[in-house]
N, C-alpha and C. Protein backbone atom coordinates (compact mmCIF):
# COMPACT_ATOMS: atom_id res chain seq x y z
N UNK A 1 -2.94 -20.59 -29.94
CA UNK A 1 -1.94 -19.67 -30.45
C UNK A 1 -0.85 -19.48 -29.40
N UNK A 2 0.30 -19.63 -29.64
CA UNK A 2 1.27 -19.16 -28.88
C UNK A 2 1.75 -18.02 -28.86
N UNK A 3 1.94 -17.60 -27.15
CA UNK A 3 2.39 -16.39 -26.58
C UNK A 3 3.45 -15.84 -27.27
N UNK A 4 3.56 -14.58 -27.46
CA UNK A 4 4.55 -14.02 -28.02
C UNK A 4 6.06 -14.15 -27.37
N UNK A 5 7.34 -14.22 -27.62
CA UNK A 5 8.48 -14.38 -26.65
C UNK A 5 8.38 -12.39 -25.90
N UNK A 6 7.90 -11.79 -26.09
CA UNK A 6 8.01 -10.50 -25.37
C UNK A 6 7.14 -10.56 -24.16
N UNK A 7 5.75 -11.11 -24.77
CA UNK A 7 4.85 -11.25 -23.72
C UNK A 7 5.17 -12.29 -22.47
N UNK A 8 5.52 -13.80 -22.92
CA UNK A 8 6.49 -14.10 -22.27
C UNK A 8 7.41 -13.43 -20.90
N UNK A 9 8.12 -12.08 -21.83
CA UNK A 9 9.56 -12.26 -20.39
C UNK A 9 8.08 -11.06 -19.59
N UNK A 10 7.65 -9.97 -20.46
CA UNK A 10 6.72 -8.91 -19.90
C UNK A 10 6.02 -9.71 -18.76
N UNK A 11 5.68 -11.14 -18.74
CA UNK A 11 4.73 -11.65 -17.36
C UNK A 11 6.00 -11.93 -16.83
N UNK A 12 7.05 -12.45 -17.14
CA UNK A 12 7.70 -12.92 -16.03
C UNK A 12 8.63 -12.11 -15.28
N UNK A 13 8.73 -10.49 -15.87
CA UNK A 13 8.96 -9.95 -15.19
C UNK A 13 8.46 -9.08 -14.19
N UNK A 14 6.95 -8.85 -14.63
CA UNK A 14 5.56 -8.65 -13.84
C UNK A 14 5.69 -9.57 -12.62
N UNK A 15 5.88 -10.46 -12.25
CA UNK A 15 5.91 -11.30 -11.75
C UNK A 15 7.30 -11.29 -10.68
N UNK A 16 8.66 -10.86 -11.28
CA UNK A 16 9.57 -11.14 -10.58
C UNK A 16 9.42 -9.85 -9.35
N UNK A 17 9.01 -8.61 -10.68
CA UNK A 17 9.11 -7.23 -9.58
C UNK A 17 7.67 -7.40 -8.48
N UNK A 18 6.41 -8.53 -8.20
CA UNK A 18 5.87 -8.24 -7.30
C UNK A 18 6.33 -9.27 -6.57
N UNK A 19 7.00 -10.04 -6.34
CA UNK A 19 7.77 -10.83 -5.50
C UNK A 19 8.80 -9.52 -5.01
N UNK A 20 9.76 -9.21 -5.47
CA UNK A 20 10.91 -8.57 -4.94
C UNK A 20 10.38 -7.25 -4.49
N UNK A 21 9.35 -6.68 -4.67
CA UNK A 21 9.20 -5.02 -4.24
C UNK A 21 8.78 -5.79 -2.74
N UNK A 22 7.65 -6.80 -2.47
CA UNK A 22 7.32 -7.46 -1.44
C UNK A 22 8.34 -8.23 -0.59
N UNK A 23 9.66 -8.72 -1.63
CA UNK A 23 10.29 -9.14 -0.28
C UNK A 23 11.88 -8.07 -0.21
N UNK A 24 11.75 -7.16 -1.09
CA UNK A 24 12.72 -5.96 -0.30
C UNK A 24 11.84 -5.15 1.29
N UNK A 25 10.38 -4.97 0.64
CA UNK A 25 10.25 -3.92 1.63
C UNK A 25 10.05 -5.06 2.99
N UNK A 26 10.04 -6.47 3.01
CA UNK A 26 9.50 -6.81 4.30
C UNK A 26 11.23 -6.98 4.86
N UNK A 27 12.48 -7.19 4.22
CA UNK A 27 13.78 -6.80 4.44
C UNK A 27 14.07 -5.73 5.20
N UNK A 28 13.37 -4.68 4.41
CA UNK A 28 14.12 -3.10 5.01
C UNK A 28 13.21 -2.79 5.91
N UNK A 29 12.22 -3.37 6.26
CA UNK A 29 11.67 -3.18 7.30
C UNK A 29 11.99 -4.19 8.54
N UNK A 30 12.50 -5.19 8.59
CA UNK A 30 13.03 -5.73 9.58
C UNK A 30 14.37 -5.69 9.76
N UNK A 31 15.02 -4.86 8.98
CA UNK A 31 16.48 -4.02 9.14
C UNK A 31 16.24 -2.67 9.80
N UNK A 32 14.85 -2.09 10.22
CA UNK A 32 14.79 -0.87 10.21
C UNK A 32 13.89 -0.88 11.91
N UNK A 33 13.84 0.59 12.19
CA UNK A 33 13.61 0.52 13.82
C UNK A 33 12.25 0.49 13.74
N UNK A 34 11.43 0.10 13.01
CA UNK A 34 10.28 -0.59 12.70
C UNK A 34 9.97 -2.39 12.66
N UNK A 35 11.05 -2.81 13.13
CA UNK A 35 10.78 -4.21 12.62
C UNK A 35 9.91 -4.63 13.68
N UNK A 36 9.27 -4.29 14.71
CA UNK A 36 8.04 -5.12 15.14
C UNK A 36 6.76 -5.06 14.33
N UNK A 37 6.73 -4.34 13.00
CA UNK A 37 5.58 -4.10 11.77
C UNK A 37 5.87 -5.42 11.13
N UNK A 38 4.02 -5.96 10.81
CA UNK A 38 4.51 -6.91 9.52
C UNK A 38 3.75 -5.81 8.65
N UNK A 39 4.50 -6.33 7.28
CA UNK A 39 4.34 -5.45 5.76
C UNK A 39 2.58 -5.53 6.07
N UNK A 40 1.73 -5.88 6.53
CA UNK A 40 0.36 -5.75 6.46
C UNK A 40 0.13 -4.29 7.61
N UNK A 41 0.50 -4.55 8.30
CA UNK A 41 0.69 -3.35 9.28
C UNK A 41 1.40 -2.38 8.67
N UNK A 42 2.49 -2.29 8.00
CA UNK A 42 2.62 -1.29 7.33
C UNK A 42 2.33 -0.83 5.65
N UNK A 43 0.89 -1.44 5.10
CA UNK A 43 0.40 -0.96 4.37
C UNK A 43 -1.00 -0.92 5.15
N UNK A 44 -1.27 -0.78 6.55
CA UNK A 44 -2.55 -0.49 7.15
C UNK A 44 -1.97 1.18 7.71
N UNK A 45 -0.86 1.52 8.10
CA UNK A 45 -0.25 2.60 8.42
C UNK A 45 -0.51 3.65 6.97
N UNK A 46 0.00 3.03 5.58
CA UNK A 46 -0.24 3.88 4.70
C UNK A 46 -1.52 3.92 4.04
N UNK A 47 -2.54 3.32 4.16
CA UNK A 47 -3.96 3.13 4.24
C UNK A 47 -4.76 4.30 4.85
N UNK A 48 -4.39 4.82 6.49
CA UNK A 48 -4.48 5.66 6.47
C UNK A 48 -4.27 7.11 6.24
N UNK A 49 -3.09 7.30 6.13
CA UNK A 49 -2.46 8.35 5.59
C UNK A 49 -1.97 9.51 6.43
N UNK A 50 -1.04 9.89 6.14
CA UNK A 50 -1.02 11.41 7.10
C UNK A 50 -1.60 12.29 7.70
N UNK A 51 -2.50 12.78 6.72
CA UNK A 51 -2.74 13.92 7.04
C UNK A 51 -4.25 13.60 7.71
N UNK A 52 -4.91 12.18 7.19
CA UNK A 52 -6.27 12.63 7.25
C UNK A 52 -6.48 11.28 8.74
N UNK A 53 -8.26 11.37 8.46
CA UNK A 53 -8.44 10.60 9.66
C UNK A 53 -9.90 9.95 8.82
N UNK A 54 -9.45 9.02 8.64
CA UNK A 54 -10.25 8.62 7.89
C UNK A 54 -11.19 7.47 8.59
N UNK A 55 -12.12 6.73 8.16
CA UNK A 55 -12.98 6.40 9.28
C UNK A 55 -12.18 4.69 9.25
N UNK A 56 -13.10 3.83 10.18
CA UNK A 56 -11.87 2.41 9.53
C UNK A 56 -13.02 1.76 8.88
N UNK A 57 -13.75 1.88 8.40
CA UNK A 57 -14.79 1.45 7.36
C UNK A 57 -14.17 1.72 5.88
N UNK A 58 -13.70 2.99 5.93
CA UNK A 58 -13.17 3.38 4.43
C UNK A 58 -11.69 2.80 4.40
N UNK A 59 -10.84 2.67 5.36
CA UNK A 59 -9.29 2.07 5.35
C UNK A 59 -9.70 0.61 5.15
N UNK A 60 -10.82 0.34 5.80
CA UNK A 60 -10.92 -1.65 5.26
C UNK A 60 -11.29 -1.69 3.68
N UNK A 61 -12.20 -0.80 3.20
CA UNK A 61 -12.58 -0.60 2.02
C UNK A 61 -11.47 -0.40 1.13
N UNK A 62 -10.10 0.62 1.39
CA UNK A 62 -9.23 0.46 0.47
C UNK A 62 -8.33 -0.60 0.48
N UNK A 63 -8.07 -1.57 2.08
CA UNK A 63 -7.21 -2.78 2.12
C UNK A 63 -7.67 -3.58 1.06
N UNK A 64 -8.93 -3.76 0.87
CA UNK A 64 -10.16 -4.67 0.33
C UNK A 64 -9.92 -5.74 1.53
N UNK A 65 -10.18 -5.15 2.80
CA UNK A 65 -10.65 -6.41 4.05
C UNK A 65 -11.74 -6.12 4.45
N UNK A 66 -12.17 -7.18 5.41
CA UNK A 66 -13.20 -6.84 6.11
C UNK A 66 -12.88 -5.98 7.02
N UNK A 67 -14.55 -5.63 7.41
CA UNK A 67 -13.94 -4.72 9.19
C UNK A 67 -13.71 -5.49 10.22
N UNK A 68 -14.23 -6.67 10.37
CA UNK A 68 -13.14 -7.46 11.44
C UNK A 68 -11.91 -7.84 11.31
N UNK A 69 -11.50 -7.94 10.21
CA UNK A 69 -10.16 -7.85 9.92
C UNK A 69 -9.43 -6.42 10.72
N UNK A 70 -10.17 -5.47 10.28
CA UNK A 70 -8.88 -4.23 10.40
C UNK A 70 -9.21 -4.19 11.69
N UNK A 71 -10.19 -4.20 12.48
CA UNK A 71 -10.32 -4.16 13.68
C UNK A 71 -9.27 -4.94 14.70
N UNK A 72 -8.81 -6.22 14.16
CA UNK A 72 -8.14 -7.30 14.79
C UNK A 72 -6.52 -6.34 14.86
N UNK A 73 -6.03 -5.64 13.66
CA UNK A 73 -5.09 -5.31 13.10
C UNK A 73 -4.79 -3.58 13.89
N UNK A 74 -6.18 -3.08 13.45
CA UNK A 74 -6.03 -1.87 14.36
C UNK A 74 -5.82 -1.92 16.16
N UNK A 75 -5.95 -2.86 16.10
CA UNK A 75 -6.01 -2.96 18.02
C UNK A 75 -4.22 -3.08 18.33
N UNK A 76 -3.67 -4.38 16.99
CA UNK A 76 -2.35 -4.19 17.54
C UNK A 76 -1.13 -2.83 16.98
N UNK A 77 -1.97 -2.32 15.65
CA UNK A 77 -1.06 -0.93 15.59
C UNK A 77 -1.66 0.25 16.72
N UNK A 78 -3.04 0.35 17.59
CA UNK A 78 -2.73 1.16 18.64
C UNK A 78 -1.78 0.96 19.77
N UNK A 79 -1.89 -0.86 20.27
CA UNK A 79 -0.85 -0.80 20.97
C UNK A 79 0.82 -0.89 20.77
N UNK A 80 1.21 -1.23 19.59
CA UNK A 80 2.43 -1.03 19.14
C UNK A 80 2.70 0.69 18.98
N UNK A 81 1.55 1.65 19.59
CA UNK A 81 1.95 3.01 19.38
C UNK A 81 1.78 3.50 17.94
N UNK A 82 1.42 2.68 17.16
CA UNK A 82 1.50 3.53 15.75
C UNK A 82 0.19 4.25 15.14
N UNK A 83 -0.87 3.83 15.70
CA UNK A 83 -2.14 4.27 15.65
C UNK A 83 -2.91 4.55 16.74
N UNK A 84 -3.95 5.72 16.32
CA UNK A 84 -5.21 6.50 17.46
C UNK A 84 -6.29 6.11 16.68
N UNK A 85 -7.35 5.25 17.76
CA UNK A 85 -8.96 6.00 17.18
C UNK A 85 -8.96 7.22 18.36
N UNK A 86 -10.34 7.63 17.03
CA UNK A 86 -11.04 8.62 18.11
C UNK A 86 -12.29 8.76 17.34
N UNK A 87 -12.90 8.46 18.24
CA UNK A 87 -14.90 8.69 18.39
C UNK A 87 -15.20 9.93 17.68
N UNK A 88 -16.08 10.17 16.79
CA UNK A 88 -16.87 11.31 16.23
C UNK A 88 -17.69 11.60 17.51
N UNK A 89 -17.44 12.91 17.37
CA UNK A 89 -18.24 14.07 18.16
C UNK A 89 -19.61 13.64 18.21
N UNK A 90 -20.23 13.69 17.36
CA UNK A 90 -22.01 13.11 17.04
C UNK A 90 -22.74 12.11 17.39
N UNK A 91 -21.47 10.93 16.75
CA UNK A 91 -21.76 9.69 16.79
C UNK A 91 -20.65 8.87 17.11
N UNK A 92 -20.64 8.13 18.27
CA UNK A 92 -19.95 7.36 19.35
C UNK A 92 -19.52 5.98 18.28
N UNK A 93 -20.47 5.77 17.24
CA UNK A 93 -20.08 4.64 16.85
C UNK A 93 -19.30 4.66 15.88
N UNK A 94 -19.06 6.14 15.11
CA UNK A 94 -17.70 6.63 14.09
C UNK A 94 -16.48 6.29 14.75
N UNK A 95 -15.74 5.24 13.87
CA UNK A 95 -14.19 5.34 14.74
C UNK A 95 -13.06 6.28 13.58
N UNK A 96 -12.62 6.76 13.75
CA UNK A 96 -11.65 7.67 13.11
C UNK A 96 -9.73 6.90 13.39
N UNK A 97 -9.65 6.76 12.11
CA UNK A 97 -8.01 6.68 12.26
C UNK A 97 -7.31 7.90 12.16
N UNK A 98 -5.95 7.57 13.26
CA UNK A 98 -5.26 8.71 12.96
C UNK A 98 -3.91 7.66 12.91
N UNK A 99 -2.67 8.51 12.98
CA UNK A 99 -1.29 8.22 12.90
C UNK A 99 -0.99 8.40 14.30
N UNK A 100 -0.33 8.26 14.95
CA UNK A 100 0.82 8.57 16.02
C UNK A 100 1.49 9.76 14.93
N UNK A 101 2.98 10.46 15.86
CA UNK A 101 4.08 10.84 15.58
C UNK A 101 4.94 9.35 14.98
N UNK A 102 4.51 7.94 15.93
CA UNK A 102 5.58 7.15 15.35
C UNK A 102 5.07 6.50 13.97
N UNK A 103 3.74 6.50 14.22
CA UNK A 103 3.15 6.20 12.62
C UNK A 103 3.36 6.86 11.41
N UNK A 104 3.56 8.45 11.40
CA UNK A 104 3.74 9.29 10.44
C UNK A 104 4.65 9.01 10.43
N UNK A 105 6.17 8.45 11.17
CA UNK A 105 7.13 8.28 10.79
C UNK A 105 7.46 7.29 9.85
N UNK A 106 6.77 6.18 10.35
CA UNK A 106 6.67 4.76 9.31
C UNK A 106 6.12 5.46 8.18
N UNK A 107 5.48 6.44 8.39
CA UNK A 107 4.53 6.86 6.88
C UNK A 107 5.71 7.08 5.90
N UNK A 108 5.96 8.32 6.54
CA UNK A 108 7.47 9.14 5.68
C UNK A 108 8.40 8.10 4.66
N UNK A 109 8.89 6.76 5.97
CA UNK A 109 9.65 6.34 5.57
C UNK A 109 9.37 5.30 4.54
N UNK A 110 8.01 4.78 4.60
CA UNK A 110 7.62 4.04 3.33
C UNK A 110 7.04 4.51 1.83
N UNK A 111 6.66 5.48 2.35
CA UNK A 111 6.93 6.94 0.62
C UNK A 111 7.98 7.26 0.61
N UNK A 112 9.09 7.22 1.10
CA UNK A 112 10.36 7.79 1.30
C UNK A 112 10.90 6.43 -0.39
N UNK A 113 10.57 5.10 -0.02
CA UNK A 113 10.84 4.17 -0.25
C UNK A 113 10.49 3.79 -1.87
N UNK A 114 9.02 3.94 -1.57
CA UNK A 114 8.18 4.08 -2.83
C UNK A 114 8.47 5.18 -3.55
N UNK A 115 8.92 6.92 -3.47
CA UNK A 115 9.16 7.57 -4.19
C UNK A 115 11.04 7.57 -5.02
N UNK A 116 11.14 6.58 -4.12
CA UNK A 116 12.91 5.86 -4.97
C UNK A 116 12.47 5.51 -5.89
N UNK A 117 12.03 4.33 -5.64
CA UNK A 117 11.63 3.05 -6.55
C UNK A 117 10.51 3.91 -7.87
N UNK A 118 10.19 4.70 -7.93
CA UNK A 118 9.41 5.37 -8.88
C UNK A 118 10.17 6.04 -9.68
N UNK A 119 10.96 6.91 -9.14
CA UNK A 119 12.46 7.67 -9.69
C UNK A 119 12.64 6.65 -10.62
N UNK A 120 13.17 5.76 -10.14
CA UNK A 120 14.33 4.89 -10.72
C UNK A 120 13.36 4.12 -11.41
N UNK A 121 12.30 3.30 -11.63
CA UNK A 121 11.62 3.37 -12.83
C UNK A 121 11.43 4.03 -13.94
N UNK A 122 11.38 5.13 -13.61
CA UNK A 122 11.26 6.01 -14.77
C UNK A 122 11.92 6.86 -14.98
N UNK A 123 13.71 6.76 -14.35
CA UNK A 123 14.48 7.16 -15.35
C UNK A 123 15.16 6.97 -16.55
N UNK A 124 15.67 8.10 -17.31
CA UNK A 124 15.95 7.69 -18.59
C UNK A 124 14.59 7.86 -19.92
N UNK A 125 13.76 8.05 -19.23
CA UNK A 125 12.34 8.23 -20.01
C UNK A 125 11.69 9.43 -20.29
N UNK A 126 11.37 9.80 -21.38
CA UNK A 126 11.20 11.33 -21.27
C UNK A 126 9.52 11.55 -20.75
N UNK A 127 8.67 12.66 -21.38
CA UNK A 127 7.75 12.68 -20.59
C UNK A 127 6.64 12.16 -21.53
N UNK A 128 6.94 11.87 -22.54
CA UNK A 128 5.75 10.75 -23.46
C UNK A 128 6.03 9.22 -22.94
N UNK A 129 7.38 8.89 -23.23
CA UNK A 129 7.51 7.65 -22.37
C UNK A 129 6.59 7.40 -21.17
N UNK A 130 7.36 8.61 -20.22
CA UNK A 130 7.00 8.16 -18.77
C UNK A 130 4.97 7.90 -19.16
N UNK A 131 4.52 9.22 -19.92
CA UNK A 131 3.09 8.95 -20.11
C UNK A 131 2.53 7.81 -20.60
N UNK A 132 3.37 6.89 -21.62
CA UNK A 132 3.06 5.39 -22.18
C UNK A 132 2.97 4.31 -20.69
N UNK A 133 3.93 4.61 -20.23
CA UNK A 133 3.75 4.02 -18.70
C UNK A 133 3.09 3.63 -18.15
N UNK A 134 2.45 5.38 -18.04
CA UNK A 134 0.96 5.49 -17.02
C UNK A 134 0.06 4.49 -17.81
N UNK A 135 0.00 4.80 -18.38
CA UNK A 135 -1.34 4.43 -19.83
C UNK A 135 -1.38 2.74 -19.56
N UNK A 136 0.01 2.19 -19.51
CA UNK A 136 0.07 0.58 -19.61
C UNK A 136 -0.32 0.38 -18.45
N UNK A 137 -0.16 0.99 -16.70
CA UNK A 137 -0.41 0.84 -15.83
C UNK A 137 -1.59 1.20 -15.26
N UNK A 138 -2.72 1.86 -16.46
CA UNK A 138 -3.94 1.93 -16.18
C UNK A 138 -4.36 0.94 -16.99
N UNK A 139 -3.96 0.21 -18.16
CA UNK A 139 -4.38 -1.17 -18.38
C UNK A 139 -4.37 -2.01 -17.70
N UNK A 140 -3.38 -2.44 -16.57
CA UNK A 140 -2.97 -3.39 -15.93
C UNK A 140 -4.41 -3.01 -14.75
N UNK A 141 -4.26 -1.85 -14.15
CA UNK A 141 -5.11 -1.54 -13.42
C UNK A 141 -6.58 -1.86 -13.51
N UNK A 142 -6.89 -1.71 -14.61
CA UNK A 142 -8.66 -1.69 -15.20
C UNK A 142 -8.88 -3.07 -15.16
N UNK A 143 -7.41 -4.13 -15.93
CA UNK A 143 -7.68 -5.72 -15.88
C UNK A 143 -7.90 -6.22 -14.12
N UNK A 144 -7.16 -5.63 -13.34
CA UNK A 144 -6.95 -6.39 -11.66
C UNK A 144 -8.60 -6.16 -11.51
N UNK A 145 -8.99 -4.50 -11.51
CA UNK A 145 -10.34 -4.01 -11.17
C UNK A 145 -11.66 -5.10 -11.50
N UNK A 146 -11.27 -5.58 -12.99
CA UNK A 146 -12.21 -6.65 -13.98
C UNK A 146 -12.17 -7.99 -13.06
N UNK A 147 -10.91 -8.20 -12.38
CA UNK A 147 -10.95 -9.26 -12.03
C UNK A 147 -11.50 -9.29 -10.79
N UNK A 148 -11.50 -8.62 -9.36
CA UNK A 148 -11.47 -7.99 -8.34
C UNK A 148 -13.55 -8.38 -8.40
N UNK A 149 -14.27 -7.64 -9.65
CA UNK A 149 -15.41 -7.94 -9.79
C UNK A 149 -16.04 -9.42 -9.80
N UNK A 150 -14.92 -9.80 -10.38
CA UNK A 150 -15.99 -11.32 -10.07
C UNK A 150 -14.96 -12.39 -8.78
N UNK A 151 -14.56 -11.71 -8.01
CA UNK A 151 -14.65 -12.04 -6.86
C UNK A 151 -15.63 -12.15 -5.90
């Protein structure tokens, strides 16, 4: 059976916006006083998050990497200044992420980035629209998840 012509442009524009959201932000980040970050480093910066300190067992868990991975990665955002461990009180072998001041800054400025680009998606849309949205983007979501499993 052949694809519908909607479904059609719907993948190929699925397709164009994860190319371009990926190669604007690795742009404005090497336009920006961040450019010694690669875009992996700065979705390991927003991985951890602001406010919290989360362990790096659970930040590899949401990259979907290993922990030698983030380990390799965390060593060069402590010395690039953008990241702290710090040891649990209890147990020596808890490592805890934190931010720097210069990390929360990268934080800011890449929600700064992402809360544009969300705006401007969904303007013009009222609030059933914007809710059809969500709804299609928890389809899309549940399919990656389906797939993610038999990895």
């Amino acid at each position: 059976m052949a694809q519908r012509p909607i479904m059609k442009r719907i993948n190929t524009k699925l397709e164009k916006v994860y190319r371009d959201i990926l190669r604007i932000e690795e742009t404005e980040l090497q336009k920006s006083q961040f450019r010694d970050l690669s875009i992996t480093e700065m979705h390991t910066i927003d991985a951890i998050g602001l406010h919290q300190k989360p362990t790096s067992s659970a930040v590899a868990a949401r990259l979907h990497v290993t922990q030698g991975t983030l380990t390799v990665g965390i060593k060069q955002l402590v010395r690039k200044g953008y990241v702290d461990r710090e040891h649990a009180d209890d147990d020596k072998r808890i490592v805890n992420l934190l931010l720097t001041r210069k990390g929360r800054l990268m934080y800011r400025a890449h929600q700064a980035f992402h809360q544009q680009m969300v705006d401007r998606f969904v303007q013009g849309f009222n609030e059933d629209e914007i809710h059809l949205i969500e709804h299609a983007l928890d389809n899309l979501m549940a399919f990656i998840a389906e797939q993610d499993q038999h990895l």
